[in-house]
N, C-alpha and C. Protein backbone atom coordinates (compact mmCIF):
# COMPACT_ATOMS: atom_id res chain seq x y z
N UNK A 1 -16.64 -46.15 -26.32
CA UNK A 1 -18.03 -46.10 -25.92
C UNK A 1 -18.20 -45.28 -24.65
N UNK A 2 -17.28 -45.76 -23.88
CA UNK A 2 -17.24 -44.76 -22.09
C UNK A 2 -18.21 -45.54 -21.58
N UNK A 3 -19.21 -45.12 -20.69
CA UNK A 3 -19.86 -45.11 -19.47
C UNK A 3 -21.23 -45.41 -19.82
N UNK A 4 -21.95 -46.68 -19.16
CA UNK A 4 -23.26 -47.07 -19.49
C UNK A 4 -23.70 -46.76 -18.11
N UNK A 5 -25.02 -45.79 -18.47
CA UNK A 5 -25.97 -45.95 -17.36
C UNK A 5 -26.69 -45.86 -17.53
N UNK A 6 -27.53 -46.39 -16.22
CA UNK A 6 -28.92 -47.03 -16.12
C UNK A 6 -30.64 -46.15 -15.96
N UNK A 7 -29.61 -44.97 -16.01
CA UNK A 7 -30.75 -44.02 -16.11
C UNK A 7 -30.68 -43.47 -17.39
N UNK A 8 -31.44 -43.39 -18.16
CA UNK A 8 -31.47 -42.59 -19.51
C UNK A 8 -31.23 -41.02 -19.61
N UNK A 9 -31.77 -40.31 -18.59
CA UNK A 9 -31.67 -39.07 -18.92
C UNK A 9 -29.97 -38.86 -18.52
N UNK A 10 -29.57 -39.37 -17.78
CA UNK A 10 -27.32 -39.26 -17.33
C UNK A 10 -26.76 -39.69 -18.57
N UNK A 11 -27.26 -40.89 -19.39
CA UNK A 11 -26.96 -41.18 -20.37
C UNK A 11 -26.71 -40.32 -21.90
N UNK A 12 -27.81 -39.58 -21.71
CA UNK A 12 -27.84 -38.88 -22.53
C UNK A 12 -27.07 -37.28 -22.38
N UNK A 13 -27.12 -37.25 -21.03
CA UNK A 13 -26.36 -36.22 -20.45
C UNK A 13 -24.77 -36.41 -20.99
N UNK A 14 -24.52 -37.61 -20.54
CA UNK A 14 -23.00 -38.40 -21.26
C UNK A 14 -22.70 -38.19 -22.72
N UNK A 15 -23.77 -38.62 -23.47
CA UNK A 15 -23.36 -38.44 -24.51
C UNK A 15 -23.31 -37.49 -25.47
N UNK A 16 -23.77 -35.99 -25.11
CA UNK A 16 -24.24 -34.57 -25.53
C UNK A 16 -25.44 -34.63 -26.18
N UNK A 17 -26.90 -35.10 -25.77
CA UNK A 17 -27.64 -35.18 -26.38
C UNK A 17 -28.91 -34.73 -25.56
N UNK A 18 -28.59 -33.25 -26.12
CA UNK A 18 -29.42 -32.32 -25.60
C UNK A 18 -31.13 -32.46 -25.99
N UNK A 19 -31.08 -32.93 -27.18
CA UNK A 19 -32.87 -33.27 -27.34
C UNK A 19 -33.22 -34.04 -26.28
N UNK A 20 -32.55 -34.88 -26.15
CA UNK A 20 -32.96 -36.28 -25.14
C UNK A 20 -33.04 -35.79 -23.72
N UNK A 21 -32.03 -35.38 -23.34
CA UNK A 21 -32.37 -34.92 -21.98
C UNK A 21 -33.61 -34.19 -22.28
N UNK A 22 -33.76 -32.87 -23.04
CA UNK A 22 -35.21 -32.25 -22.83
C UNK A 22 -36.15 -32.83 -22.94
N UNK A 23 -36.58 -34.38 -23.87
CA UNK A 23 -37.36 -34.35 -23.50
C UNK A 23 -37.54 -35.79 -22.41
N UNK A 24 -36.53 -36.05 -21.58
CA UNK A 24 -36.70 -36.72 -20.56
C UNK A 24 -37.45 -35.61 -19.36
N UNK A 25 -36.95 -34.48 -19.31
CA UNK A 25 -36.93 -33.26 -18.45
C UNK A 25 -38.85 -32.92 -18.65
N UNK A 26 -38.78 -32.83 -19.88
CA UNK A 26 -40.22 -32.22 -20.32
C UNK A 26 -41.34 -33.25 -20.11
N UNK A 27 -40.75 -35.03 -19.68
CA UNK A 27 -41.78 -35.80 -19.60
C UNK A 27 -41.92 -35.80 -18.15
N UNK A 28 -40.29 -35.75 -17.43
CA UNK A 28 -40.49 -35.84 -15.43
C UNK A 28 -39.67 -34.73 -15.49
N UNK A 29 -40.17 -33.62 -14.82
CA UNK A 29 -39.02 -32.87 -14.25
C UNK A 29 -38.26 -33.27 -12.83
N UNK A 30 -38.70 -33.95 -12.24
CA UNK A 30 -37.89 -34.78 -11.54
C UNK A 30 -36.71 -35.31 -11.46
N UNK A 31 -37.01 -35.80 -13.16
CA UNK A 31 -35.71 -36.67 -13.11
C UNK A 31 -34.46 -35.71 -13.04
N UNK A 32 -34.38 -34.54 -13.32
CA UNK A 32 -33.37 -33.58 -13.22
C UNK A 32 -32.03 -34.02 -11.91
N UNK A 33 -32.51 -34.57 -11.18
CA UNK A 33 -31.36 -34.64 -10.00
C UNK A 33 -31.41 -36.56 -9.76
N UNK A 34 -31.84 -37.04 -10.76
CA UNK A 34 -32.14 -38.65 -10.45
C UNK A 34 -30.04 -39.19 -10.34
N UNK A 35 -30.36 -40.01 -9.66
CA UNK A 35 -28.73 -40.63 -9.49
C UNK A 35 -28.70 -41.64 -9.98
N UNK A 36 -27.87 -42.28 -10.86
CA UNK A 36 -27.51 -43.23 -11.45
C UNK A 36 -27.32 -44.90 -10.28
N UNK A 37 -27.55 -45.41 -10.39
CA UNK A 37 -27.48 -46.66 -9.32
C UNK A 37 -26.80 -46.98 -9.03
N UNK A 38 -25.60 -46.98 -10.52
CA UNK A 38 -24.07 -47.51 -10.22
C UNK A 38 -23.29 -47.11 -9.38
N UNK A 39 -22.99 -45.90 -9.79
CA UNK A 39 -22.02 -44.55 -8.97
C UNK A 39 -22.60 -43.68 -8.67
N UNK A 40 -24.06 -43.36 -8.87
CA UNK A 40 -24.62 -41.93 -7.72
C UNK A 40 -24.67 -40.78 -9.01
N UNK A 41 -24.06 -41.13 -10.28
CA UNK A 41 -23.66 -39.75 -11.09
C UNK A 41 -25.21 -38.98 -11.01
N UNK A 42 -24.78 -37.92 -11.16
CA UNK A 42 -26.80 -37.29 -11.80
C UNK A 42 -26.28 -36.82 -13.21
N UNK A 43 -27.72 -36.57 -13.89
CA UNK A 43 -27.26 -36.20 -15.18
C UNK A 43 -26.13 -34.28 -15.00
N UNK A 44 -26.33 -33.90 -14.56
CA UNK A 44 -25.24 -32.61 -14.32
C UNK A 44 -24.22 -33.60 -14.17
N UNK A 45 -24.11 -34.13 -13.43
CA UNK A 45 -22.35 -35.19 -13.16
C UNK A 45 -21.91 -35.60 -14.66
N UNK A 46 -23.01 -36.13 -15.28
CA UNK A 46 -22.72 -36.58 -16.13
C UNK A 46 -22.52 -35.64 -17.59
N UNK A 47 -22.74 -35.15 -17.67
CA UNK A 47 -22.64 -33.62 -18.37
C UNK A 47 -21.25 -32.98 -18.41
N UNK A 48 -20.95 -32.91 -16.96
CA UNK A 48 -19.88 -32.64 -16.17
C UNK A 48 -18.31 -33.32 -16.98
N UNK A 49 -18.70 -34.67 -16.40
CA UNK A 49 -17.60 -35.64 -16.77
C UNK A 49 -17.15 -35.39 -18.11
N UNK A 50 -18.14 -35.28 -19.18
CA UNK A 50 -17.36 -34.69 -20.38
C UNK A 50 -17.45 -33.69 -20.55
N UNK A 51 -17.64 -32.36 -20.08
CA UNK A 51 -17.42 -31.54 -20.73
C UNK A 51 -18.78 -30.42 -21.39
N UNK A 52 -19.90 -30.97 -21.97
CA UNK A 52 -20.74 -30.98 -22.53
C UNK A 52 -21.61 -29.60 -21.98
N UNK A 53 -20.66 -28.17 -22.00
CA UNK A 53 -21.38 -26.95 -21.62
C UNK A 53 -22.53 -26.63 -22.14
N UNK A 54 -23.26 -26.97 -22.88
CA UNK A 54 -24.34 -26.56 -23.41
C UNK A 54 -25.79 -27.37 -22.52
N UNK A 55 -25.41 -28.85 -22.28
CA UNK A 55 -26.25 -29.76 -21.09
C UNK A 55 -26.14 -28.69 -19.79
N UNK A 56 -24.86 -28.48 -19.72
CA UNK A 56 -24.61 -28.48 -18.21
C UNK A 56 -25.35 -26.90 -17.91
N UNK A 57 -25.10 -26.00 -18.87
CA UNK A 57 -26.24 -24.54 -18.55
C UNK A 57 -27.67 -24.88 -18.69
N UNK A 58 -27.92 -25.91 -19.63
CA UNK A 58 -29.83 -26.05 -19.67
C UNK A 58 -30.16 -26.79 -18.40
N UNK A 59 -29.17 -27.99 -17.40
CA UNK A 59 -29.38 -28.44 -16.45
C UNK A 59 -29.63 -27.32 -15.36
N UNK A 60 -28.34 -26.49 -15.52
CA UNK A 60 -28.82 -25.52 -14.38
C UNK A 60 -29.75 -24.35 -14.22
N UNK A 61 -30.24 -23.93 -15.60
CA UNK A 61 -31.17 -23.33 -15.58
C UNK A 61 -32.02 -24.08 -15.37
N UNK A 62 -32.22 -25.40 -14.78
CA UNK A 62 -33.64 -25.84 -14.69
C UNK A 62 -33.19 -26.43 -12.88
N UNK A 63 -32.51 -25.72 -12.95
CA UNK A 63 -32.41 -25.78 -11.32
C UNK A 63 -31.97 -27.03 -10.81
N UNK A 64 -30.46 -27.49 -11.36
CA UNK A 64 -30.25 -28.85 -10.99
C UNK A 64 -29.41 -28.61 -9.91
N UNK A 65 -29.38 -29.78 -8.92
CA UNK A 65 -28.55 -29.52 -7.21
C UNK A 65 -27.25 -29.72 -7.94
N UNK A 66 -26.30 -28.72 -7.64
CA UNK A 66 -25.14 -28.45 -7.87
C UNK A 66 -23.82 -29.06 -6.70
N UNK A 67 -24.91 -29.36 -5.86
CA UNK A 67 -24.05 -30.27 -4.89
C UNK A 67 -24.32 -31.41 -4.24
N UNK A 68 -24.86 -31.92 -5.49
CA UNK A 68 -25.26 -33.60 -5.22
C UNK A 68 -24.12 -34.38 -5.57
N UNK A 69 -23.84 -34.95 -4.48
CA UNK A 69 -22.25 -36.25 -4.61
C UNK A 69 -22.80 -37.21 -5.52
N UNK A 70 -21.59 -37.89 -6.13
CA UNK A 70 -21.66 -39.34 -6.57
C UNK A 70 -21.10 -40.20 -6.13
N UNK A 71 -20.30 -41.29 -5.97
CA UNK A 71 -19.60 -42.49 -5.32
C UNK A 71 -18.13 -42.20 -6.08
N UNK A 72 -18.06 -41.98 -6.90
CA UNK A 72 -16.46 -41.45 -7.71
C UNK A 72 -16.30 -39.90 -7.38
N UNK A 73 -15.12 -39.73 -8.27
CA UNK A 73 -14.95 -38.82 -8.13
C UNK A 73 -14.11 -37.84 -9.26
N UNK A 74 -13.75 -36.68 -9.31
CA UNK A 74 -12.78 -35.96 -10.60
C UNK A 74 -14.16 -35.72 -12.14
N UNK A 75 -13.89 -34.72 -12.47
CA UNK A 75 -14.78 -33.97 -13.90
C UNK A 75 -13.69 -33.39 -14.55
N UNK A 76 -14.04 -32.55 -15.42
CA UNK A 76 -13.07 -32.02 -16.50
C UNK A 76 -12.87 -30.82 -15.87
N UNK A 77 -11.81 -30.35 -16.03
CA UNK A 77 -11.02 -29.18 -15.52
C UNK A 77 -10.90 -27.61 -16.60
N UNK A 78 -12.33 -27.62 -16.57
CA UNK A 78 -12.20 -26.87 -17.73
C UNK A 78 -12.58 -25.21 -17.12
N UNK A 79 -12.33 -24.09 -16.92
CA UNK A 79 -12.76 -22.92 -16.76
C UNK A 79 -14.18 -22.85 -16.73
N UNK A 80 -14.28 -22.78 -17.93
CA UNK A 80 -15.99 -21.98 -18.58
C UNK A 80 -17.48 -22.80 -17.23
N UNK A 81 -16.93 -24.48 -17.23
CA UNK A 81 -17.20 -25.32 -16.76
C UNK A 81 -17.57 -24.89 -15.20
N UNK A 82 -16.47 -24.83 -14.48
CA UNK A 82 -16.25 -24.12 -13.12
C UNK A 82 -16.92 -23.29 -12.52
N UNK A 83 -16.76 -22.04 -13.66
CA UNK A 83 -17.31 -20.97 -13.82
C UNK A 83 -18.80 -21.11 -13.39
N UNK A 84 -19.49 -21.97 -14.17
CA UNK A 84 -20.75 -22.21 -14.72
C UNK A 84 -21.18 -22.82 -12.74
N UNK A 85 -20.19 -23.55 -12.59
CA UNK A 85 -20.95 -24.57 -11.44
C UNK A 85 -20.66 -23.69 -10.22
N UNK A 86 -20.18 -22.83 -9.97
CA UNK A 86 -19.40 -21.65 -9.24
C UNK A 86 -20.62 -20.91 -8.95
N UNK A 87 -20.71 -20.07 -9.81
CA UNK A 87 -22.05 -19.28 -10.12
C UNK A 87 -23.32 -19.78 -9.81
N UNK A 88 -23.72 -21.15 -9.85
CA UNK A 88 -24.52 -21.53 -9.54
C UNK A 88 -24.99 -21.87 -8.47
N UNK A 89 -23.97 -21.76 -7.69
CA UNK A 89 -23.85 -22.47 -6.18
C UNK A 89 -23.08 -23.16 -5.25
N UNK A 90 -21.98 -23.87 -6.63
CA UNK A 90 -21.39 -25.00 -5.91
C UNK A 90 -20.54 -24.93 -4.92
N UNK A 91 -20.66 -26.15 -4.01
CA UNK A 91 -19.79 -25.52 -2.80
C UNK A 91 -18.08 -25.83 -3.33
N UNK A 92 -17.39 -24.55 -3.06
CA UNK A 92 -15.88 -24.69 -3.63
C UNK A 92 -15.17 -25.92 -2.50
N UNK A 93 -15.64 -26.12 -1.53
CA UNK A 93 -14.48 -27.05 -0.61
C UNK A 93 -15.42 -27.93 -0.16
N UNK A 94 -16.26 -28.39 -1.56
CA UNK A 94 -16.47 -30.15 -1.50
C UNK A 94 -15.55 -30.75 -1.71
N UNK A 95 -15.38 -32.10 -0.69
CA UNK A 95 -14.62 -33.11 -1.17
C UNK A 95 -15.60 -34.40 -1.57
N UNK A 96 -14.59 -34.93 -2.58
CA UNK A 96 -15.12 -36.25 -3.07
C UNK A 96 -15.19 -37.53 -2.11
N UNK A 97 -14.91 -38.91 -2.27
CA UNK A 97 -14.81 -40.00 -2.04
C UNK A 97 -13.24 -40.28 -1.19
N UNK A 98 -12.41 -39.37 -1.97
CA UNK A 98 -10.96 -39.53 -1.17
C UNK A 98 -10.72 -38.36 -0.26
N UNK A 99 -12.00 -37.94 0.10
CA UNK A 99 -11.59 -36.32 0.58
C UNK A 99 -11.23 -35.05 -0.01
N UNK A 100 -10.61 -35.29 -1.20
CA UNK A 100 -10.20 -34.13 -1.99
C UNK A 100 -11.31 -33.33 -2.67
N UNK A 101 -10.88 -31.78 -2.70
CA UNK A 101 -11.37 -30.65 -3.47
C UNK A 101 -10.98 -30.72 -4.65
N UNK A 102 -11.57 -29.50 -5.25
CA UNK A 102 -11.72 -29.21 -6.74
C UNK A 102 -10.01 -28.37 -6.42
N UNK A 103 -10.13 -27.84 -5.43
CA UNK A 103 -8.25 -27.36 -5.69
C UNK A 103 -7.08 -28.00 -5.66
N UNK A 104 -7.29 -29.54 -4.79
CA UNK A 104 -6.23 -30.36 -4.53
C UNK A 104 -6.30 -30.90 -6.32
N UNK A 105 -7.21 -31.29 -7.13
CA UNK A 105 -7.02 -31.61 -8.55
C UNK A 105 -6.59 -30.46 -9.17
N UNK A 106 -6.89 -29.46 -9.00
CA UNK A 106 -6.35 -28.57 -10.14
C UNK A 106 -4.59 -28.48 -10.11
N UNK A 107 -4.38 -28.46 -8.63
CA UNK A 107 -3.21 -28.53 -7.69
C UNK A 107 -2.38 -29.74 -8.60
N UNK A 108 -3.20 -30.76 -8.36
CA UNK A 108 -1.87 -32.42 -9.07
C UNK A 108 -2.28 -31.79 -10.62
N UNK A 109 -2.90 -31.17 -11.36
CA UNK A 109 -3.27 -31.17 -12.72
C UNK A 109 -2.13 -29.99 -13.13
N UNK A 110 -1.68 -28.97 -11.97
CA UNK A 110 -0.87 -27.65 -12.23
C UNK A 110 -1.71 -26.80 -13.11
N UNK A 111 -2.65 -26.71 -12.76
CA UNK A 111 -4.08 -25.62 -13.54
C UNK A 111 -3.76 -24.31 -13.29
N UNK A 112 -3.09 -23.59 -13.35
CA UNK A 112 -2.82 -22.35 -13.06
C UNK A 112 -4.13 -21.46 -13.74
N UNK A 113 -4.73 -21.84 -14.63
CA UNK A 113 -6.04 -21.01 -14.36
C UNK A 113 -7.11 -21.52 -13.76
N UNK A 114 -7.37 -22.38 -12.92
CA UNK A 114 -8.72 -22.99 -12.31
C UNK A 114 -8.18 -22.17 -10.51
N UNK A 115 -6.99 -22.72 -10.37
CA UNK A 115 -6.44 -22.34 -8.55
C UNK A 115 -6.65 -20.71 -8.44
N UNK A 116 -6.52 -19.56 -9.35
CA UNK A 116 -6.87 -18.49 -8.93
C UNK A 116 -8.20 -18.47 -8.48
N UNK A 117 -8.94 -18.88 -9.70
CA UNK A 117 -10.41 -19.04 -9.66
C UNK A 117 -11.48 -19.68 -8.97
N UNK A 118 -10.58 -20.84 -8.15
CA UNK A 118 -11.12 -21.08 -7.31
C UNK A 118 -10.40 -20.51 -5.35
N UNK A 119 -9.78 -19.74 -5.67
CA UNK A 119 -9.08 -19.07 -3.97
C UNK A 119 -10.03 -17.88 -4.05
N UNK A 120 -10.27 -17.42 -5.50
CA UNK A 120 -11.23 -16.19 -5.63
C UNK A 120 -12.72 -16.73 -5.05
N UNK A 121 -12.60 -18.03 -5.22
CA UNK A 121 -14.16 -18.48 -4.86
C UNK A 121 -14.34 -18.99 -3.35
N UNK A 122 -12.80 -18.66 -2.53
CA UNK A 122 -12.87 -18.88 -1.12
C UNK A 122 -12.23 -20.37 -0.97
N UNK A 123 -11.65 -21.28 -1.98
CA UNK A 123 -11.20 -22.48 -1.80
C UNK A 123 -10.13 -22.30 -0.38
N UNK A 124 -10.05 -23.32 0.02
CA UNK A 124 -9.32 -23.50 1.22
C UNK A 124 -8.30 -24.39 0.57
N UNK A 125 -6.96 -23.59 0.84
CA UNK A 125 -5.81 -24.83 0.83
C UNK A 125 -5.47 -25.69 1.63
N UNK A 126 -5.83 -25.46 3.05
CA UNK A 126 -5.09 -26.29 4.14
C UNK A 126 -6.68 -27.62 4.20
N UNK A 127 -7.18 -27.72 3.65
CA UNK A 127 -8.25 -28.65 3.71
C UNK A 127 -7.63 -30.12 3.84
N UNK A 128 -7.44 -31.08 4.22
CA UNK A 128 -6.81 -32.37 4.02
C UNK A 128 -7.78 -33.44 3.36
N UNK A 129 -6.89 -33.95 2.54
CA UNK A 129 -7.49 -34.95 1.87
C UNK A 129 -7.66 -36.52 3.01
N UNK A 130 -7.90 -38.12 2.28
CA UNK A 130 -8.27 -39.20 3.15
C UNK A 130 -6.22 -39.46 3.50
N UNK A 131 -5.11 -38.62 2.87
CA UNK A 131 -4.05 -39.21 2.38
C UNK A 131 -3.27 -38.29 3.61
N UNK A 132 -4.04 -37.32 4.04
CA UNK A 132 -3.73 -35.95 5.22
C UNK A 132 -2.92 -35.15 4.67
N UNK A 133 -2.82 -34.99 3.00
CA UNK A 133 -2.46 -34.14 2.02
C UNK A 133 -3.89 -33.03 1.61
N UNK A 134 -2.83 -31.40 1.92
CA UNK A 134 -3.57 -30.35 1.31
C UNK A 134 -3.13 -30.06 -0.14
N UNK A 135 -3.65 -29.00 -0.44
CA UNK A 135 -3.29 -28.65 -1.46
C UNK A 135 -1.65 -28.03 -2.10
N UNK A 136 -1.51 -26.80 -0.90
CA UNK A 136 -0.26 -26.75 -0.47
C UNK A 136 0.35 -27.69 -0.52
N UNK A 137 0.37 -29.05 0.55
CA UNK A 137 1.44 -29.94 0.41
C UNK A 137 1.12 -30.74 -0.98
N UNK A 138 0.45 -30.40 -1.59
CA UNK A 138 0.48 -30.86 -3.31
C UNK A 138 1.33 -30.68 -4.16
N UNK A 139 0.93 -28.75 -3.87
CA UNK A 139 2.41 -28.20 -4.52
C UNK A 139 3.92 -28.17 -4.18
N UNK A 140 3.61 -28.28 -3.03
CA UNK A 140 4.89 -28.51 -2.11
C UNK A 140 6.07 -29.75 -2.95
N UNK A 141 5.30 -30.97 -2.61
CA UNK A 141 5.47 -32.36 -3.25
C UNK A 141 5.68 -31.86 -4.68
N UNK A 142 5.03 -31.32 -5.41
CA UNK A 142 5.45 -31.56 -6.94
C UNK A 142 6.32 -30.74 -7.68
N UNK A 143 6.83 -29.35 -6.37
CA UNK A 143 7.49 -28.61 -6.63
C UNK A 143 7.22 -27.42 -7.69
N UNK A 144 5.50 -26.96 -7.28
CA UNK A 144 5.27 -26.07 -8.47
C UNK A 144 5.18 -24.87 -7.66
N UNK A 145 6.74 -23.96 -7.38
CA UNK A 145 6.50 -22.96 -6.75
C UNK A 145 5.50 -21.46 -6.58
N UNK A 146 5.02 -21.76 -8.20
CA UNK A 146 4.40 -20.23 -8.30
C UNK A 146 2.60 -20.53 -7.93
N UNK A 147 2.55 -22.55 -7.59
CA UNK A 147 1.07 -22.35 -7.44
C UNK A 147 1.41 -22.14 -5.50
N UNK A 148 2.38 -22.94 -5.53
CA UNK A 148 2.66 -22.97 -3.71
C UNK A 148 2.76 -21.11 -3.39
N UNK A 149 3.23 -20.51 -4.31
CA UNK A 149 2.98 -18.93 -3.35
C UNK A 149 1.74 -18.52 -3.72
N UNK A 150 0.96 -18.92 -4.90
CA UNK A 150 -0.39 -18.55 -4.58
C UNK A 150 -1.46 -18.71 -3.47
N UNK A 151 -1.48 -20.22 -3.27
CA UNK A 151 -1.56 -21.12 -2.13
C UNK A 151 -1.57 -20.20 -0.73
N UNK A 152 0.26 -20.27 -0.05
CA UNK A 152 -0.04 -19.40 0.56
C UNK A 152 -0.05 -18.01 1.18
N UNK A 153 -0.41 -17.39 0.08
CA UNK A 153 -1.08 -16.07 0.05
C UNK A 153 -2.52 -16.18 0.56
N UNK A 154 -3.44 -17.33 0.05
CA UNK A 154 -4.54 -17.44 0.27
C UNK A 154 -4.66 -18.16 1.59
N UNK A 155 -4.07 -18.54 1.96
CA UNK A 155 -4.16 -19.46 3.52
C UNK A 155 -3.76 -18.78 4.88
């Protein structure tokens, strides 16, 4: 089932159900950036969390804040995804709830296509997480040498 929330339009965001969001959107455009009560998600978060590129471009063409936090933290690690939230605005060296960036996950995930893409987008490696772990010392620790010389090249 996954994730119940209390706002309908995140809900529907969750579950790929693009009619529904539109016409939550088409009754409040408001609700576009509404936060879920539980965890803060907005429907983009929620979009996000699975995956669901087709929500997540009609959200941002309707001008959704691309850097609205939630209380959790981590989305899908997907390119196209990135791409999409990149382009739009997002700030590359947000951290979440534990402090960490979108590079320190790609970093423990060994994403070798998200870490170019995001050093291209100005990510900072030496950023410290709540743990006083960067990204670097990510790779460092897990011993993935070819992201650690990407790393620092960019630092």
């Amino acid at each position: 089932m996954g994730i119940l929330y209390s706002e309908p339009i995140c809900q529907a965001a969750y579950q790929n159900d693009l009619g529904q969001v539109w016409q939550w959107v088409r009754e409040d455009g408001n609700c576009i950036n509404v936060q879920d009560g539980f965890n803060g998600d907005t429907p983009l978060i929620c979009a996000c969390r699975r995956g669901h590129l087709r929500i997540v471009s009609f959200l941002l063409r309707r001008n959704a804040d691309v850097n609205l936090k939630n209380r959790v933290s981590k989305t899908k690690q997907n390119e196209s995804l990135v791409r999409m939230l990149l382009n739009a605005g997002a700030e590359v060296n947000a951290t979440d709830c534990y402090g960490c960036t979108a590079l320190h996950y790609a970093c423990e995930m060994k994403n070798q296509t998200l870490i170019p893409l995001l050093l291209a987008a100005h990510a900072d490696p030496m950023i410290k997480n709540k743990h006083g772990e960067s990204s670097l010392d990510i790779a460092q620790r897990l011993k993935f040498s070819q992201i650690e010389l990407l790393l620092r090249k960019a630092s």
